[in-house]
Protein backbone atom coordinates (compact mmCIF):
# COMPACT_ATOMS: atom_id res chain seq x y z
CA UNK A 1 0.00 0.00 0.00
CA UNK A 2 1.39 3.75 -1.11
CA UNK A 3 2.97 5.79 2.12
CA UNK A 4 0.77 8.99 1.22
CA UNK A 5 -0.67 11.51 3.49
CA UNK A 6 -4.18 12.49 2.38
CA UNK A 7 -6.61 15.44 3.58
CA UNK A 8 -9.54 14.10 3.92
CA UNK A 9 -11.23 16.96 5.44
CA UNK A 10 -10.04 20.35 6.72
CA UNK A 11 -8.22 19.61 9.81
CA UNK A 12 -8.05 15.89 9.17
CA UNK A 13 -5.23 13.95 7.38
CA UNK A 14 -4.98 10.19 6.59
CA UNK A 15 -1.72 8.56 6.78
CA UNK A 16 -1.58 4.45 4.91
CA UNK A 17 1.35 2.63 5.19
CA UNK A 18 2.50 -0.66 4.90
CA UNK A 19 2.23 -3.89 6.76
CA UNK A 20 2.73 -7.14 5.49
CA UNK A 21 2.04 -10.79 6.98
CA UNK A 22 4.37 -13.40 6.76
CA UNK A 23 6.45 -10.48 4.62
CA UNK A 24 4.54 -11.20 1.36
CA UNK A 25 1.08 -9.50 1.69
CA UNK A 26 0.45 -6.04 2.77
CA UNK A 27 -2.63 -5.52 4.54
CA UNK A 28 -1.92 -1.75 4.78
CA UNK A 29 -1.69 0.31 8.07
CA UNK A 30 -2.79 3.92 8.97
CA UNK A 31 -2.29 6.67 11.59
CA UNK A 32 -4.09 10.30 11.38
CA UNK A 33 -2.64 14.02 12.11
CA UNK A 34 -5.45 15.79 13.07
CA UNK A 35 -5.95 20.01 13.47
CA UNK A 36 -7.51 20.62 17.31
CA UNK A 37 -10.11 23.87 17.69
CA UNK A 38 -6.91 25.96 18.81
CA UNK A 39 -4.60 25.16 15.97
CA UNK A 40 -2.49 22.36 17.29
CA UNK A 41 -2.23 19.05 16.05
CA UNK A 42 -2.67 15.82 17.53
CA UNK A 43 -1.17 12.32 15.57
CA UNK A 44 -4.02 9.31 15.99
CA UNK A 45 -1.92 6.22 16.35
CA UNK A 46 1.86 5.75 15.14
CA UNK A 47 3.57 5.18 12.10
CA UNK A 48 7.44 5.47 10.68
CA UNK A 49 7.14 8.59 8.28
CA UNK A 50 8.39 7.96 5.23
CA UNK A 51 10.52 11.57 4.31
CA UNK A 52 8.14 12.91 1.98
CA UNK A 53 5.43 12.73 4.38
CA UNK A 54 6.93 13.79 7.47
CA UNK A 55 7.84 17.12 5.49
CA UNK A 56 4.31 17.30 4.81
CA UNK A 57 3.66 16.97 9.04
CA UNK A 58 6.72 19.34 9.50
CA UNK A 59 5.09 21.68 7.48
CA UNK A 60 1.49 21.77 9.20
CA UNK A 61 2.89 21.24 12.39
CA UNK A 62 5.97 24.16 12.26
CA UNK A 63 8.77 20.77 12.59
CA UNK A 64 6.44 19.21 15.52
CA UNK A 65 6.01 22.29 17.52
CA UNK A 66 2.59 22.89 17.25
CA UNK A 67 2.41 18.80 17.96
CA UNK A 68 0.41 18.51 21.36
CA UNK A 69 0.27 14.61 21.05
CA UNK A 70 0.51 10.99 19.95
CA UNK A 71 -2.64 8.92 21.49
CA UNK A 72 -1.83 5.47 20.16
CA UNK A 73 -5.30 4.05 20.36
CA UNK A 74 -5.24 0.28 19.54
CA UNK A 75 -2.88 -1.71 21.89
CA UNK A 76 -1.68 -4.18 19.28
CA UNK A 77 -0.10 -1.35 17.12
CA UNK A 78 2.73 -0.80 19.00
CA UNK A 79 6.11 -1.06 16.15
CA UNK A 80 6.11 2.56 15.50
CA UNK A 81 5.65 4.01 18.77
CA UNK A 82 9.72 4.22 19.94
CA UNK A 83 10.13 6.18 16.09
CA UNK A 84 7.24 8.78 16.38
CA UNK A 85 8.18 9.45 20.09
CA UNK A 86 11.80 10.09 18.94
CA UNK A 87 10.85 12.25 16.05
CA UNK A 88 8.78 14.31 17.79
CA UNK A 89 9.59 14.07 21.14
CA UNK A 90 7.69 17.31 22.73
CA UNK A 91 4.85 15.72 21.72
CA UNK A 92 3.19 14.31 24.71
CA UNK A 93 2.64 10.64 24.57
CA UNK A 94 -0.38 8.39 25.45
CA UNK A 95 -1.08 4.87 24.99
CA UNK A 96 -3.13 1.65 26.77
CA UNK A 97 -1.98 -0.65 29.44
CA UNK A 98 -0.40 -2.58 27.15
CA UNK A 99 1.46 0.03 25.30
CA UNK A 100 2.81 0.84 28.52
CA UNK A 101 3.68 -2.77 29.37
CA UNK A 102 5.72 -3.73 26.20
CA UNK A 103 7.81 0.01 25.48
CA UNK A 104 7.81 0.21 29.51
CA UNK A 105 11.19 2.69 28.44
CA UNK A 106 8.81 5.10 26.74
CA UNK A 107 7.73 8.47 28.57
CA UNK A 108 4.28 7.57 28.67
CA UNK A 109 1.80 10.00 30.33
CA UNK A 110 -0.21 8.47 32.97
CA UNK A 111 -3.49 8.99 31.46
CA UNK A 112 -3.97 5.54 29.86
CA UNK A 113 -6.03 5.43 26.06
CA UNK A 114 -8.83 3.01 27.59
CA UNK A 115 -9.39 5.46 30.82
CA UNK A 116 -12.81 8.14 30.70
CA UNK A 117 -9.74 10.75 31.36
CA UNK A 118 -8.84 10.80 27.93
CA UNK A 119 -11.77 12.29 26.68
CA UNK A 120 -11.63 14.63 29.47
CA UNK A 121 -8.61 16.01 27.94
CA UNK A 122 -9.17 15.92 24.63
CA UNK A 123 -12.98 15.91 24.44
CA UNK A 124 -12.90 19.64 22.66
CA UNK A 125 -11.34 17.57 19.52
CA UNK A 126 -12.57 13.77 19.75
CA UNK A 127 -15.10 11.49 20.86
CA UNK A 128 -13.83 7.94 22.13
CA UNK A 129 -15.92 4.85 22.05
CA UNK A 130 -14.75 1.40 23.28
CA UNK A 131 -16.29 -2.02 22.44
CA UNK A 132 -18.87 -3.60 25.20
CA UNK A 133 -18.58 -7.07 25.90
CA UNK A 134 -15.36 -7.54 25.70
CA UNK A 135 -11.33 -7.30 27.31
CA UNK A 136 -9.32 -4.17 25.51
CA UNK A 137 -6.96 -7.11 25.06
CA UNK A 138 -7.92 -10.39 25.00
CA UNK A 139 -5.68 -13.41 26.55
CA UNK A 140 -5.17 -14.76 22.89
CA UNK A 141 -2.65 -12.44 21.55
CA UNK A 142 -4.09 -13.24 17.77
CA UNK A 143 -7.35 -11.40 18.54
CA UNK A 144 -7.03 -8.12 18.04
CA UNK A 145 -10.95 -7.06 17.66
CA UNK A 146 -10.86 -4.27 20.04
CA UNK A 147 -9.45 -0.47 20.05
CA UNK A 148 -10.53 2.18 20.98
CA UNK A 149 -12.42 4.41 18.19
CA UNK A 150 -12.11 8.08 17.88
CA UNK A 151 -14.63 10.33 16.24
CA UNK A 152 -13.22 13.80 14.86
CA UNK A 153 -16.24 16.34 15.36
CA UNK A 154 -15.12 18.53 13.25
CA UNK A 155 -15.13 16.34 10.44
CA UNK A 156 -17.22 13.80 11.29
CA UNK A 157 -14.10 11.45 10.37
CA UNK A 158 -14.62 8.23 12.27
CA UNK A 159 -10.79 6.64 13.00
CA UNK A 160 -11.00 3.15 13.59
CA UNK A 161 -8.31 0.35 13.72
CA UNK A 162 -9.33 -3.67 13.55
CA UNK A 163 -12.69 -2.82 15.76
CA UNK A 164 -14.66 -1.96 12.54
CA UNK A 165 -12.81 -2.58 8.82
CA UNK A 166 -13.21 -1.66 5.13
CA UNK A 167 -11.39 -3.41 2.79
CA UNK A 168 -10.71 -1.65 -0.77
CA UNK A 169 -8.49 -4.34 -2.29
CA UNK A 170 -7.59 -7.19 -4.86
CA UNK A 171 -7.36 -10.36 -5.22
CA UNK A 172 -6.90 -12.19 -3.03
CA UNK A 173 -8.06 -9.59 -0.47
CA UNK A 174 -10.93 -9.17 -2.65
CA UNK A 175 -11.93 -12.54 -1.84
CA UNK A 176 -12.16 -11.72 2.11
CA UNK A 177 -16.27 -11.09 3.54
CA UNK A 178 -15.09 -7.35 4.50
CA UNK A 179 -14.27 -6.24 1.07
CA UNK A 180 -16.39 -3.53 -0.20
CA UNK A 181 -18.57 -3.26 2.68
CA UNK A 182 -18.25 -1.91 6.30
CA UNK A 183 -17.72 -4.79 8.56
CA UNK A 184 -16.67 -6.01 12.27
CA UNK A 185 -13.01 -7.56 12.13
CA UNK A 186 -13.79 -11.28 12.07
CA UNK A 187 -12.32 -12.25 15.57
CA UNK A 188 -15.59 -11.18 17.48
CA UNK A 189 -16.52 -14.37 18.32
CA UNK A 190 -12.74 -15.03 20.08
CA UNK A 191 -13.53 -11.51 21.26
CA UNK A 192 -16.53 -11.54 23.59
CA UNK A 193 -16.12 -12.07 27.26
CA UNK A 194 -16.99 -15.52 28.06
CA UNK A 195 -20.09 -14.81 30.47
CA UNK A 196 -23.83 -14.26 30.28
CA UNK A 197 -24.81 -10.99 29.04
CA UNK A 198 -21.53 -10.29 26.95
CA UNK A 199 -22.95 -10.56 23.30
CA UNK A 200 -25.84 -8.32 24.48
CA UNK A 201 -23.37 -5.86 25.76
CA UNK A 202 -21.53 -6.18 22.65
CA UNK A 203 -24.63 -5.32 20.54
CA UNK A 204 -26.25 -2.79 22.51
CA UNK A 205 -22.72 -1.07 22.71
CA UNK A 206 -23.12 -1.43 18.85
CA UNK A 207 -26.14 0.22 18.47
CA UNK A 208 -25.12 3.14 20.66
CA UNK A 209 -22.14 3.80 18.82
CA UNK A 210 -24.41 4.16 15.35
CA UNK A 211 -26.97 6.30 16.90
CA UNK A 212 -24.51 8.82 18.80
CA UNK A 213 -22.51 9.34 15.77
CA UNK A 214 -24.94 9.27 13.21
CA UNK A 215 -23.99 12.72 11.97
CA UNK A 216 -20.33 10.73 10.83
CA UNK A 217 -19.16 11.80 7.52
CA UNK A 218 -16.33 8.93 6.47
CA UNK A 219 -14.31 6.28 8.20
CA UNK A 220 -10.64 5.29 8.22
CA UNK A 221 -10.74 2.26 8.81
CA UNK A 222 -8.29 -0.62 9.09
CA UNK A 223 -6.43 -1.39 7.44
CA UNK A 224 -6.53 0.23 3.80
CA UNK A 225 -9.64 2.36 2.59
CA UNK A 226 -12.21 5.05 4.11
CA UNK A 227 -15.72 4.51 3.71
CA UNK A 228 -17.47 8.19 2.74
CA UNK A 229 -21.19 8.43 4.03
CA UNK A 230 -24.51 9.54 3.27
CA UNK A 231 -26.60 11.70 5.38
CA UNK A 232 -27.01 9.33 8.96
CA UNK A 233 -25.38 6.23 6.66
CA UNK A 234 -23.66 5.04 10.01
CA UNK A 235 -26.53 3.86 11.95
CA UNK A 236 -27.83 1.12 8.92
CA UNK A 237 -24.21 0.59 8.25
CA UNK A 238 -23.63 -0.76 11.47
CA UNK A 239 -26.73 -2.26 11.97
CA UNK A 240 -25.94 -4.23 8.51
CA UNK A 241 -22.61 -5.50 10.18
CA UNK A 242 -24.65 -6.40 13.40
CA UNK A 243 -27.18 -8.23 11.28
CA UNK A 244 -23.93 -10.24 9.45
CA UNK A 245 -22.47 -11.23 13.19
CA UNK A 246 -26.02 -12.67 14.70
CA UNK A 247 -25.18 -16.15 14.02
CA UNK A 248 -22.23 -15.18 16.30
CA UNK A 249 -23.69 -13.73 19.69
CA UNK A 250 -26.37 -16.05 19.35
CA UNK A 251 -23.85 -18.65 19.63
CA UNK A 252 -22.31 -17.00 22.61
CA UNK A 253 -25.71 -16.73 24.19
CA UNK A 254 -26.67 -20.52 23.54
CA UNK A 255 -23.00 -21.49 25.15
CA UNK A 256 -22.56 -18.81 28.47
CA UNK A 257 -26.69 -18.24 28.95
């Protein structure tokens, strides 16, 4: 996938990059620089700059000065952290338990991504929403279904990694379910808690999400494409994806009650 840095909308930027698994196929990656209410910036999430586009950040953000922070939202995405914190290191840095756990030698802030006093701070920018249901990070280290979702009001640019995905790809990604279609990652069912009432939680968490930020415009979504929307698309977009994962949290609710 291309390193480019798009504008999607004033005061939001999409950064793709690359990853690939098992070195061969690149699922594509993304992080966000996004323009606060009092002209500052804010990076989304963590990613090595590739020159041409960090001149591009240098030059919104007057070489990192007007940078107020990193919030690295989803606590599997953790390779770029060390290299955006040493590029811009007045940039204050924020990141989930286990961000803090596996780059314990980073100057993390104590505010931790997955803690109510993140929106506190930052609530004049973003909205956060985190899955229902379910562990931030599950005990299987291959499930990486939940993050924590930020909603630019400004925009109305939704910035999701994993939780929710959009796949604009060929073969043989083109082959995948969440191809051409907004989707939950496909680990839910390794996702959910495993105790009564956790599919329910999961789904009413869901619903929530769509009817709070209906007004959404797009989302960036893991790992490669943004999804533009219609006038209050989001709600029946995610209440398509909920429909698709029934067969799931029925299942969960036959097996924990």
């Amino acid at each position: 996938m291309p390193e480019t840095m798009t504008r999607l909308a004033d005061g939001f930027w999409r950064i793709t990059g690359e990853v690939r698994v098992g070195g061969l196929l690149d699922i594509g990656t993304q992080c966000s620089l996004v323009r606060r209410k009092n002209g500052r910036y804010v990076f989304l999430d963590s990613y090595t700059l590739p020159a041409p586009v960090r001149q591009q950040v240098d030059a919104l953000t007057d070489e990192g000065r007007k940078l107020d922070a990193i919030i690295n939202l989803h606590p599997y995405h953790t390779l770029h952290c060390e290299w955006m914190h040493r590029t811009y290191p007045d940039a204050t840095l924020y990141g989930t338990a286990r961000h803090h756990e596996k780059l314990p030698d980073l100057p993390w802030h104590a505010t931790r991504c997955e803690e109510p006093a993140l929106a506190e701070k930052f609530g004049d920018t973003f909205a956060f929403s985190q899955p229902k249901g379910m562990p931030l990070v599950c005990e299987d280290e291959s499930v990486h279904f939940s993050s924590i979702l930020a909603l630019h009001r400004a925009s109305g640019t939704i910035h999701v990694d994993d939780t929710l995905v959009y796949l604009d790809k060929g073969f043989p990604l083109s082959a995948l379910p969440m191809t051409g279609r907004l989707s939950f990652h496909p680990t839910l069912d390794k996702a959910l808690s495993p105790k009564a009432g956790a599919a329910d939680e999961f789904r009413d968490w869901a619903i929530e999400l769509g009817i709070d930020w209906a007004d959404a415009r797009r989302v960036a979504a893991a790992h490669n494409a943004v999804r533009e929307l219609g006038e209050e698309e989001f709600p029946t977009l995610i209440g398509e994806a909920l429909g698709r994962v029934k067969p799931v949290l029925d299942r969960h609710r036959a097996e924990h009650g």
